[in-house]
Protein backbone atom coordinates (compact mmCIF):
# COMPACT_ATOMS: atom_id res chain seq x y z
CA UNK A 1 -8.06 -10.05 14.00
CA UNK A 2 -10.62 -11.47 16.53
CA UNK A 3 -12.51 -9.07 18.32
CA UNK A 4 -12.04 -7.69 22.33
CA UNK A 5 -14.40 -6.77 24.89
CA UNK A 6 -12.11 -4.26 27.09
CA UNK A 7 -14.71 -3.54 28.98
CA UNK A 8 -13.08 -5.66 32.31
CA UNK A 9 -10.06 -3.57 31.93
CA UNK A 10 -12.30 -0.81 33.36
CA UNK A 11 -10.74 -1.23 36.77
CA UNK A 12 -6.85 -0.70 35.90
CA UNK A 13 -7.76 2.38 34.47
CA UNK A 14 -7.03 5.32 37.28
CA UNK A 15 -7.50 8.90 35.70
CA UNK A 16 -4.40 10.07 37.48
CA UNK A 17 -1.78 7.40 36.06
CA UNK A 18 -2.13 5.84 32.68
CA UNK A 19 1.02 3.79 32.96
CA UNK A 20 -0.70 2.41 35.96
CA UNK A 21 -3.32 1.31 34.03
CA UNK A 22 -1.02 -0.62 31.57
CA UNK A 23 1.10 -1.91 33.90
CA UNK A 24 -1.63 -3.64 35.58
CA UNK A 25 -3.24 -4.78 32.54
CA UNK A 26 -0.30 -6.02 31.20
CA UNK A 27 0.99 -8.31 34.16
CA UNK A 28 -3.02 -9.37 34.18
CA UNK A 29 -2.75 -10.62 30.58
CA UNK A 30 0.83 -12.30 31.31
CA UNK A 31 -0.46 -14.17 34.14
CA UNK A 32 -3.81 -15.14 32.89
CA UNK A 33 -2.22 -16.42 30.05
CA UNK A 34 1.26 -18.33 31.54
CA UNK A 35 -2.40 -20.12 33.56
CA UNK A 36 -3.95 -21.59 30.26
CA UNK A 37 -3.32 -25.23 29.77
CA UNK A 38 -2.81 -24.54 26.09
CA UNK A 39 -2.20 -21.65 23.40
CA UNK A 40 -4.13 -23.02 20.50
CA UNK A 41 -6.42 -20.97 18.79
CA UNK A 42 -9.53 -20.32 20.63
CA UNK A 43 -11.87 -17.89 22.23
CA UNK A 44 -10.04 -16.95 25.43
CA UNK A 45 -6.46 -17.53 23.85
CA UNK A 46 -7.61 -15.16 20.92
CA UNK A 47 -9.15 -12.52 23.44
CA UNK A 48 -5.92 -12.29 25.58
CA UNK A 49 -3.32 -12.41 22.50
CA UNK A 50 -5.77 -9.61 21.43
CA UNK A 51 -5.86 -7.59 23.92
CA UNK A 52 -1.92 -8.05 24.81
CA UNK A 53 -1.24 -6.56 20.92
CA UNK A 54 -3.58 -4.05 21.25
CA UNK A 55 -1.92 -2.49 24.60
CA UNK A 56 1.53 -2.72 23.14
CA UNK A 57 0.57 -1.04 19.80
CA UNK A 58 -1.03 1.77 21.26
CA UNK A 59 0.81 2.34 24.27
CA UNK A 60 2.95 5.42 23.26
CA UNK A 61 4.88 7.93 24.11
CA UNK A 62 6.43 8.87 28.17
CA UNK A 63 3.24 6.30 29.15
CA UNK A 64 5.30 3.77 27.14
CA UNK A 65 8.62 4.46 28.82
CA UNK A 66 7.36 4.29 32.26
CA UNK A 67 5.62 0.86 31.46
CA UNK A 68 8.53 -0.37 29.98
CA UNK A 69 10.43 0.22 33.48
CA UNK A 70 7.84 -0.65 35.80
CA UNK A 71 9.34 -3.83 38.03
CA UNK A 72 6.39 -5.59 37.57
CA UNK A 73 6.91 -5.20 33.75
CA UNK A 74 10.29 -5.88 33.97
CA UNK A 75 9.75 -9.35 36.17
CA UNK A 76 7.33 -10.52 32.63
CA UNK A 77 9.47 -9.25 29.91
CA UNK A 78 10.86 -13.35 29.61
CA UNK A 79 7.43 -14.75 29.96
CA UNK A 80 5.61 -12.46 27.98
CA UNK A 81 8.18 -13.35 24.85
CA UNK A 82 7.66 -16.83 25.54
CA UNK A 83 4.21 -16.91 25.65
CA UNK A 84 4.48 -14.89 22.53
CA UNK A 85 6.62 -17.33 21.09
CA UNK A 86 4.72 -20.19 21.65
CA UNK A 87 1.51 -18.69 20.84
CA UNK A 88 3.04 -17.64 17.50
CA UNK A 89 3.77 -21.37 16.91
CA UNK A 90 0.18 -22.54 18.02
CA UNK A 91 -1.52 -20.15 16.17
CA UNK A 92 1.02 -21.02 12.97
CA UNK A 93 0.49 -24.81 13.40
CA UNK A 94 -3.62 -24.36 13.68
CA UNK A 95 -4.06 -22.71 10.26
CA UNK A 96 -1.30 -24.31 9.00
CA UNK A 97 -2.98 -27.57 8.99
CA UNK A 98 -6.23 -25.86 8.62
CA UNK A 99 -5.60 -24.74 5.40
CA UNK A 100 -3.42 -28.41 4.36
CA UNK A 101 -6.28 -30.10 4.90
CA UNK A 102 -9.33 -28.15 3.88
CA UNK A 103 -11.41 -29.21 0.13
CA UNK A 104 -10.34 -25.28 -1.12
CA UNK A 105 -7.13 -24.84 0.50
CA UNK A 106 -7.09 -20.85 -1.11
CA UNK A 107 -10.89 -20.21 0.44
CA UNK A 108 -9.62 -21.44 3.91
CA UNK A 109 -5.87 -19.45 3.93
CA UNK A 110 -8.72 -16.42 3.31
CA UNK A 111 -9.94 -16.85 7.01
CA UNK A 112 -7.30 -16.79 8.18
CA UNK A 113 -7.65 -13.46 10.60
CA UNK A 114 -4.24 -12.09 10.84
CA UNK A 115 -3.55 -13.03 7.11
CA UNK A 116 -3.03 -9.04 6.52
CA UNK A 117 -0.80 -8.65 9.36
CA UNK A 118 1.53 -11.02 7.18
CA UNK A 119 0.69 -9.59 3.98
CA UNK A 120 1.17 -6.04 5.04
CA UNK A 121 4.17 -6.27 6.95
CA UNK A 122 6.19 -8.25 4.02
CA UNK A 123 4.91 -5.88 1.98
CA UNK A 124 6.47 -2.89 3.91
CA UNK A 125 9.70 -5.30 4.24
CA UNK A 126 9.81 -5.16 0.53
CA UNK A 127 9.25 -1.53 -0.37
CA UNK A 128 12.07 -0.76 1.83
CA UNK A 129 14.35 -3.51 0.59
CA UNK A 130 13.76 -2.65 -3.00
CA UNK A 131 15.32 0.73 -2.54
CA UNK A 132 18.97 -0.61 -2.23
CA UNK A 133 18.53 -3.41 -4.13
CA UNK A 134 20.45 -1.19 -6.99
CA UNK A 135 18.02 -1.71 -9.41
CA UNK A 136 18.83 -5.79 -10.09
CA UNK A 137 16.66 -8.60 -8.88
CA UNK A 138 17.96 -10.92 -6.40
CA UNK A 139 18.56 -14.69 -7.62
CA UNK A 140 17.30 -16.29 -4.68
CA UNK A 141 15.72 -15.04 -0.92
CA UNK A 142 15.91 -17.25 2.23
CA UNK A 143 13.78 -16.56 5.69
CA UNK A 144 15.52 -17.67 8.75
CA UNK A 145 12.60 -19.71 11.14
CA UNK A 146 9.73 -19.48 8.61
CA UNK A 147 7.68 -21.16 11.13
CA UNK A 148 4.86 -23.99 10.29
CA UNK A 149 2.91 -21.52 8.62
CA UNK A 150 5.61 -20.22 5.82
CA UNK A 151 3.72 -16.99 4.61
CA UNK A 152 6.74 -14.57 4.84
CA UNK A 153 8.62 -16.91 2.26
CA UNK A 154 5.59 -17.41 -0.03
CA UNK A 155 5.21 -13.20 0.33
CA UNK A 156 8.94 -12.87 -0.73
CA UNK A 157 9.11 -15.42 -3.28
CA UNK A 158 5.96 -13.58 -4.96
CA UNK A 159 6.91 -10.47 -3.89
CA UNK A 160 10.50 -10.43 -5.65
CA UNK A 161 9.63 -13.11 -8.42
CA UNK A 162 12.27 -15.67 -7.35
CA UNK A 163 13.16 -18.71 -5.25
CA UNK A 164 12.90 -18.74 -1.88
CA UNK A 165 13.97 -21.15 0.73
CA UNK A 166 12.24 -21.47 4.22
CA UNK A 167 15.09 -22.69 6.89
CA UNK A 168 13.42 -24.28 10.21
CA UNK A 169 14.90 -26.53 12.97
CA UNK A 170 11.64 -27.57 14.06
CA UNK A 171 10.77 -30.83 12.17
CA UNK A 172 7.13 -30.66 13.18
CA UNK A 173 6.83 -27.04 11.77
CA UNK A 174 8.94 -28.00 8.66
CA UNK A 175 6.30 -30.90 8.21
CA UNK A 176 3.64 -28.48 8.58
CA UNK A 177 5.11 -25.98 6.36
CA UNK A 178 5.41 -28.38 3.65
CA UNK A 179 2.45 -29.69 3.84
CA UNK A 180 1.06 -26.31 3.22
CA UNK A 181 2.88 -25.48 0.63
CA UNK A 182 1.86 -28.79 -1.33
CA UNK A 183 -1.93 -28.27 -0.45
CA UNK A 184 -1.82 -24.58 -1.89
CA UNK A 185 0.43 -25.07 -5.04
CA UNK A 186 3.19 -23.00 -4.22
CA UNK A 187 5.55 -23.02 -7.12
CA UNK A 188 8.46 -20.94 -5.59
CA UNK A 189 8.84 -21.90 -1.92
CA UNK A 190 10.81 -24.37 -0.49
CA UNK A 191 11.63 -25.16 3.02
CA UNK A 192 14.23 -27.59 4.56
CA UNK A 193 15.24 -28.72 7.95
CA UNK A 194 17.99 -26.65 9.32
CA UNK A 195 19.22 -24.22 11.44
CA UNK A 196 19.75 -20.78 11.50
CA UNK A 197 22.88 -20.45 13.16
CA UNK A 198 24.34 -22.82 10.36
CA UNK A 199 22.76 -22.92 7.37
CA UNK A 200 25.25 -21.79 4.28
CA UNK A 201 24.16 -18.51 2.98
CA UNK A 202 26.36 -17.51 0.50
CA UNK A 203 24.34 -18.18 -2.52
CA UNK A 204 21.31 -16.18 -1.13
CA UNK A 205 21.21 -12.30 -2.50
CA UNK A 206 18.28 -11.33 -0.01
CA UNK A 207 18.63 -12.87 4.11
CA UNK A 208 15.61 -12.66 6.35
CA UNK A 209 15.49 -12.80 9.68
CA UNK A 210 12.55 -13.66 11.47
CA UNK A 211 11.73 -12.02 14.86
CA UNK A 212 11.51 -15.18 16.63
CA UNK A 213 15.56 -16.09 15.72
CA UNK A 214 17.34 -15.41 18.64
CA UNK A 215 14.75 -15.06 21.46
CA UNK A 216 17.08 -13.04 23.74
CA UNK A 217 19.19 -9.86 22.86
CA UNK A 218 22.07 -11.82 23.27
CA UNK A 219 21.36 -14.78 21.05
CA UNK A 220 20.03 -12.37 18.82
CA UNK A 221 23.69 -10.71 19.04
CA UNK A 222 24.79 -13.73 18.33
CA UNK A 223 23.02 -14.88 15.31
CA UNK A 224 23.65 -11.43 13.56
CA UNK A 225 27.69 -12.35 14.39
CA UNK A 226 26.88 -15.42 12.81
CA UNK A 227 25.19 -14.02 9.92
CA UNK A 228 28.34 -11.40 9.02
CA UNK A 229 30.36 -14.40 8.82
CA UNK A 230 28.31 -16.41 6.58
CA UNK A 231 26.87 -14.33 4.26
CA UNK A 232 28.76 -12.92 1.44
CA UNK A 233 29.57 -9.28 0.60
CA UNK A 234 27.12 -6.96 -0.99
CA UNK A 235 24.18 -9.08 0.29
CA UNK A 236 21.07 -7.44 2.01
CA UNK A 237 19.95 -8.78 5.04
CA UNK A 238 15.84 -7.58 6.67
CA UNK A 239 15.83 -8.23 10.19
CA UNK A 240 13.15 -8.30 12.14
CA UNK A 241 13.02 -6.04 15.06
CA UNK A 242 10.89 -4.38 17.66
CA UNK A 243 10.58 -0.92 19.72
CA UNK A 244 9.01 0.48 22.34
CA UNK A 245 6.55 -1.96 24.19
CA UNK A 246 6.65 -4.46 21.24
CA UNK A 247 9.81 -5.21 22.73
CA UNK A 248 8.01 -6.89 25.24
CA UNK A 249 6.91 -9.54 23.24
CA UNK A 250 10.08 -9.52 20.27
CA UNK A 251 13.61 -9.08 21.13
CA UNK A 252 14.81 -5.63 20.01
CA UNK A 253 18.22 -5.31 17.43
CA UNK A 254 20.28 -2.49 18.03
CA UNK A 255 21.73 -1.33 14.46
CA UNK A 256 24.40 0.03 16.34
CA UNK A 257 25.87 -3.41 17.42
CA UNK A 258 25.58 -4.80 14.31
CA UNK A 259 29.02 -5.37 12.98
CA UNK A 260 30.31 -6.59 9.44
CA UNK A 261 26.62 -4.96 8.12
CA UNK A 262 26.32 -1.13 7.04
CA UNK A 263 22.87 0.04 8.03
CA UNK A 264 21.18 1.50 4.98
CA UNK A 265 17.33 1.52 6.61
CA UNK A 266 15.56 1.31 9.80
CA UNK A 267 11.37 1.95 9.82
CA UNK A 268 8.92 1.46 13.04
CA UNK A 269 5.90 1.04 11.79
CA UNK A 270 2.76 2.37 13.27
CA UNK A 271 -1.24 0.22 13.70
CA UNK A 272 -1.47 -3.82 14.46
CA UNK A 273 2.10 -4.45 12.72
CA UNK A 274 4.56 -5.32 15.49
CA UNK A 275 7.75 -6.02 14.06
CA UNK A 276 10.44 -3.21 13.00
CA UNK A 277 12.36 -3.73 10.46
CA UNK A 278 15.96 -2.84 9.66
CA UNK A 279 17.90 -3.37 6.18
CA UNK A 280 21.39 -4.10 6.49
CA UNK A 281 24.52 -4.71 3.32
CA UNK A 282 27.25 -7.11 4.36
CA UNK A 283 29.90 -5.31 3.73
């Protein structure tokens, strides 16, 4: 993960009220970086991202609540998922294309600096899936908005030994995404252009949901509606979630409102990783 100097964040840090200090830090970050012209890769884009993850991942506790309700917090929470969003996709689309086009595609996915954020959180994904997967593999696994960058399929595919189909709506990041997979060999990984909120899902044992499908706790709402309905019985769904202050930058899934799907597991994991997680059976 590229480095931070914190050292300017001296200033919002008052003795006498931590969530001050956030708080002021935070709205700094949003604005400086709703300013930038761009969110591609590079070194002030990296620095803010940087620092934005590292305040909401070790923000915790009371400090974290009273953040979390500060106006000025509050008057970001859209942005700050936005920017999010879109520097996801910049920062996808980079290395993405990066790695398509380098001599040693496999040497050049390997700089890739938040390759173990990817790696560790589909591994978590899968330790908890494979404990109500009743002791059968799945036929076949499909990720809902694998992005241009399509290492959460590629993880599962690898991870569970089967097929596994990428579904996008973006046709630039489906391009991308393709293009990646071609350059690196990927035997198991396919991804097509489609949506989320459509795509048949029937013949799919294992549903992922990517945090970045549904960027609003209502459309999320929706979208898990939509994903009762189309998937079949017995089938597990992983959606990604978030809590705390990495709701600020991921919509958060209550597993209370989510109807037609028995909640077997819910984990919040700790460090850089971002996303909950919750596994869910159609019922």
């Amino acid at each position: 993960m590229p480095s931070w100097d914190d050292s300017r964040d001296l200033l919002y840090r008052p003795l006498s009220d931590p969530a001050d200090a956030v708080v002021a830090r935070l709205v700094r970050l949003a604005d400086e970086l709703a300013a930038l012209d761009s969110l591609v890769p590079g070194p002030v884009v990296n620095r803010l991202f940087s620092a934005v993850v590292r305040t909401v991942t070790t923000t915790l506790g009371p400090v974290a609540h009273q953040v979390r309700a500060h106006p000025e917090v509050c008057a970001r929470v859209d942005r700050l998922r936005d920017l999010s969003a879109r520097g996801e996709c910049a920062l996808e689309t980079h290395w993405s294309g990066r790695v398509a086009s380098a001599a040693d595609p496999a040497a050049e996915l390997g700089h890739f600096p938040y390759r173990d954020n990817y790696r560790d959180l589909v591994a978590m994904e899968l330790r908890l899936l494979r404990r109500h997967l009743a002791h059968r593999a799945p036929r076949s696994v499909v990720v809902l908005g694998c992005g241009p960058l399509p290492l959460t399929a590629t993880g599962y595919a690898h991870g569970l030994g089967v097929r596994a189909v990428g579904v996008e709506r973006d046709p630039a990041a489906v391009v991308a995404a393709r293009r990646f997979l071609e350059a690196t060999g990927e035997p198991l990984t396919t991804v097509v252009h489609d949506d989320a909120a459509t795509f048949p899902l029937a013949g799919h044992d294992v549903v992922v949901l990517a945090a970045l499908v549904g960027a609003t706790p209502a459309a999320k709402s929706a979208m898990l509606r939509s994903l009762a309905e189309r998937m079949r019985p017995g089938a597990l769904l992983l959606a990604r979630s978030a809590r705390g202050l990495r709701a600020l930058l991921y919509p958060e899934i209550d597993p209370g409102t989510m109807t037609g799907f028995d909640v077997l597991a819910v984990k919040h994991p700790a460090g850089d990783v971002i996303n909950s997680m919750i596994v869910a059976r159609r019922v």
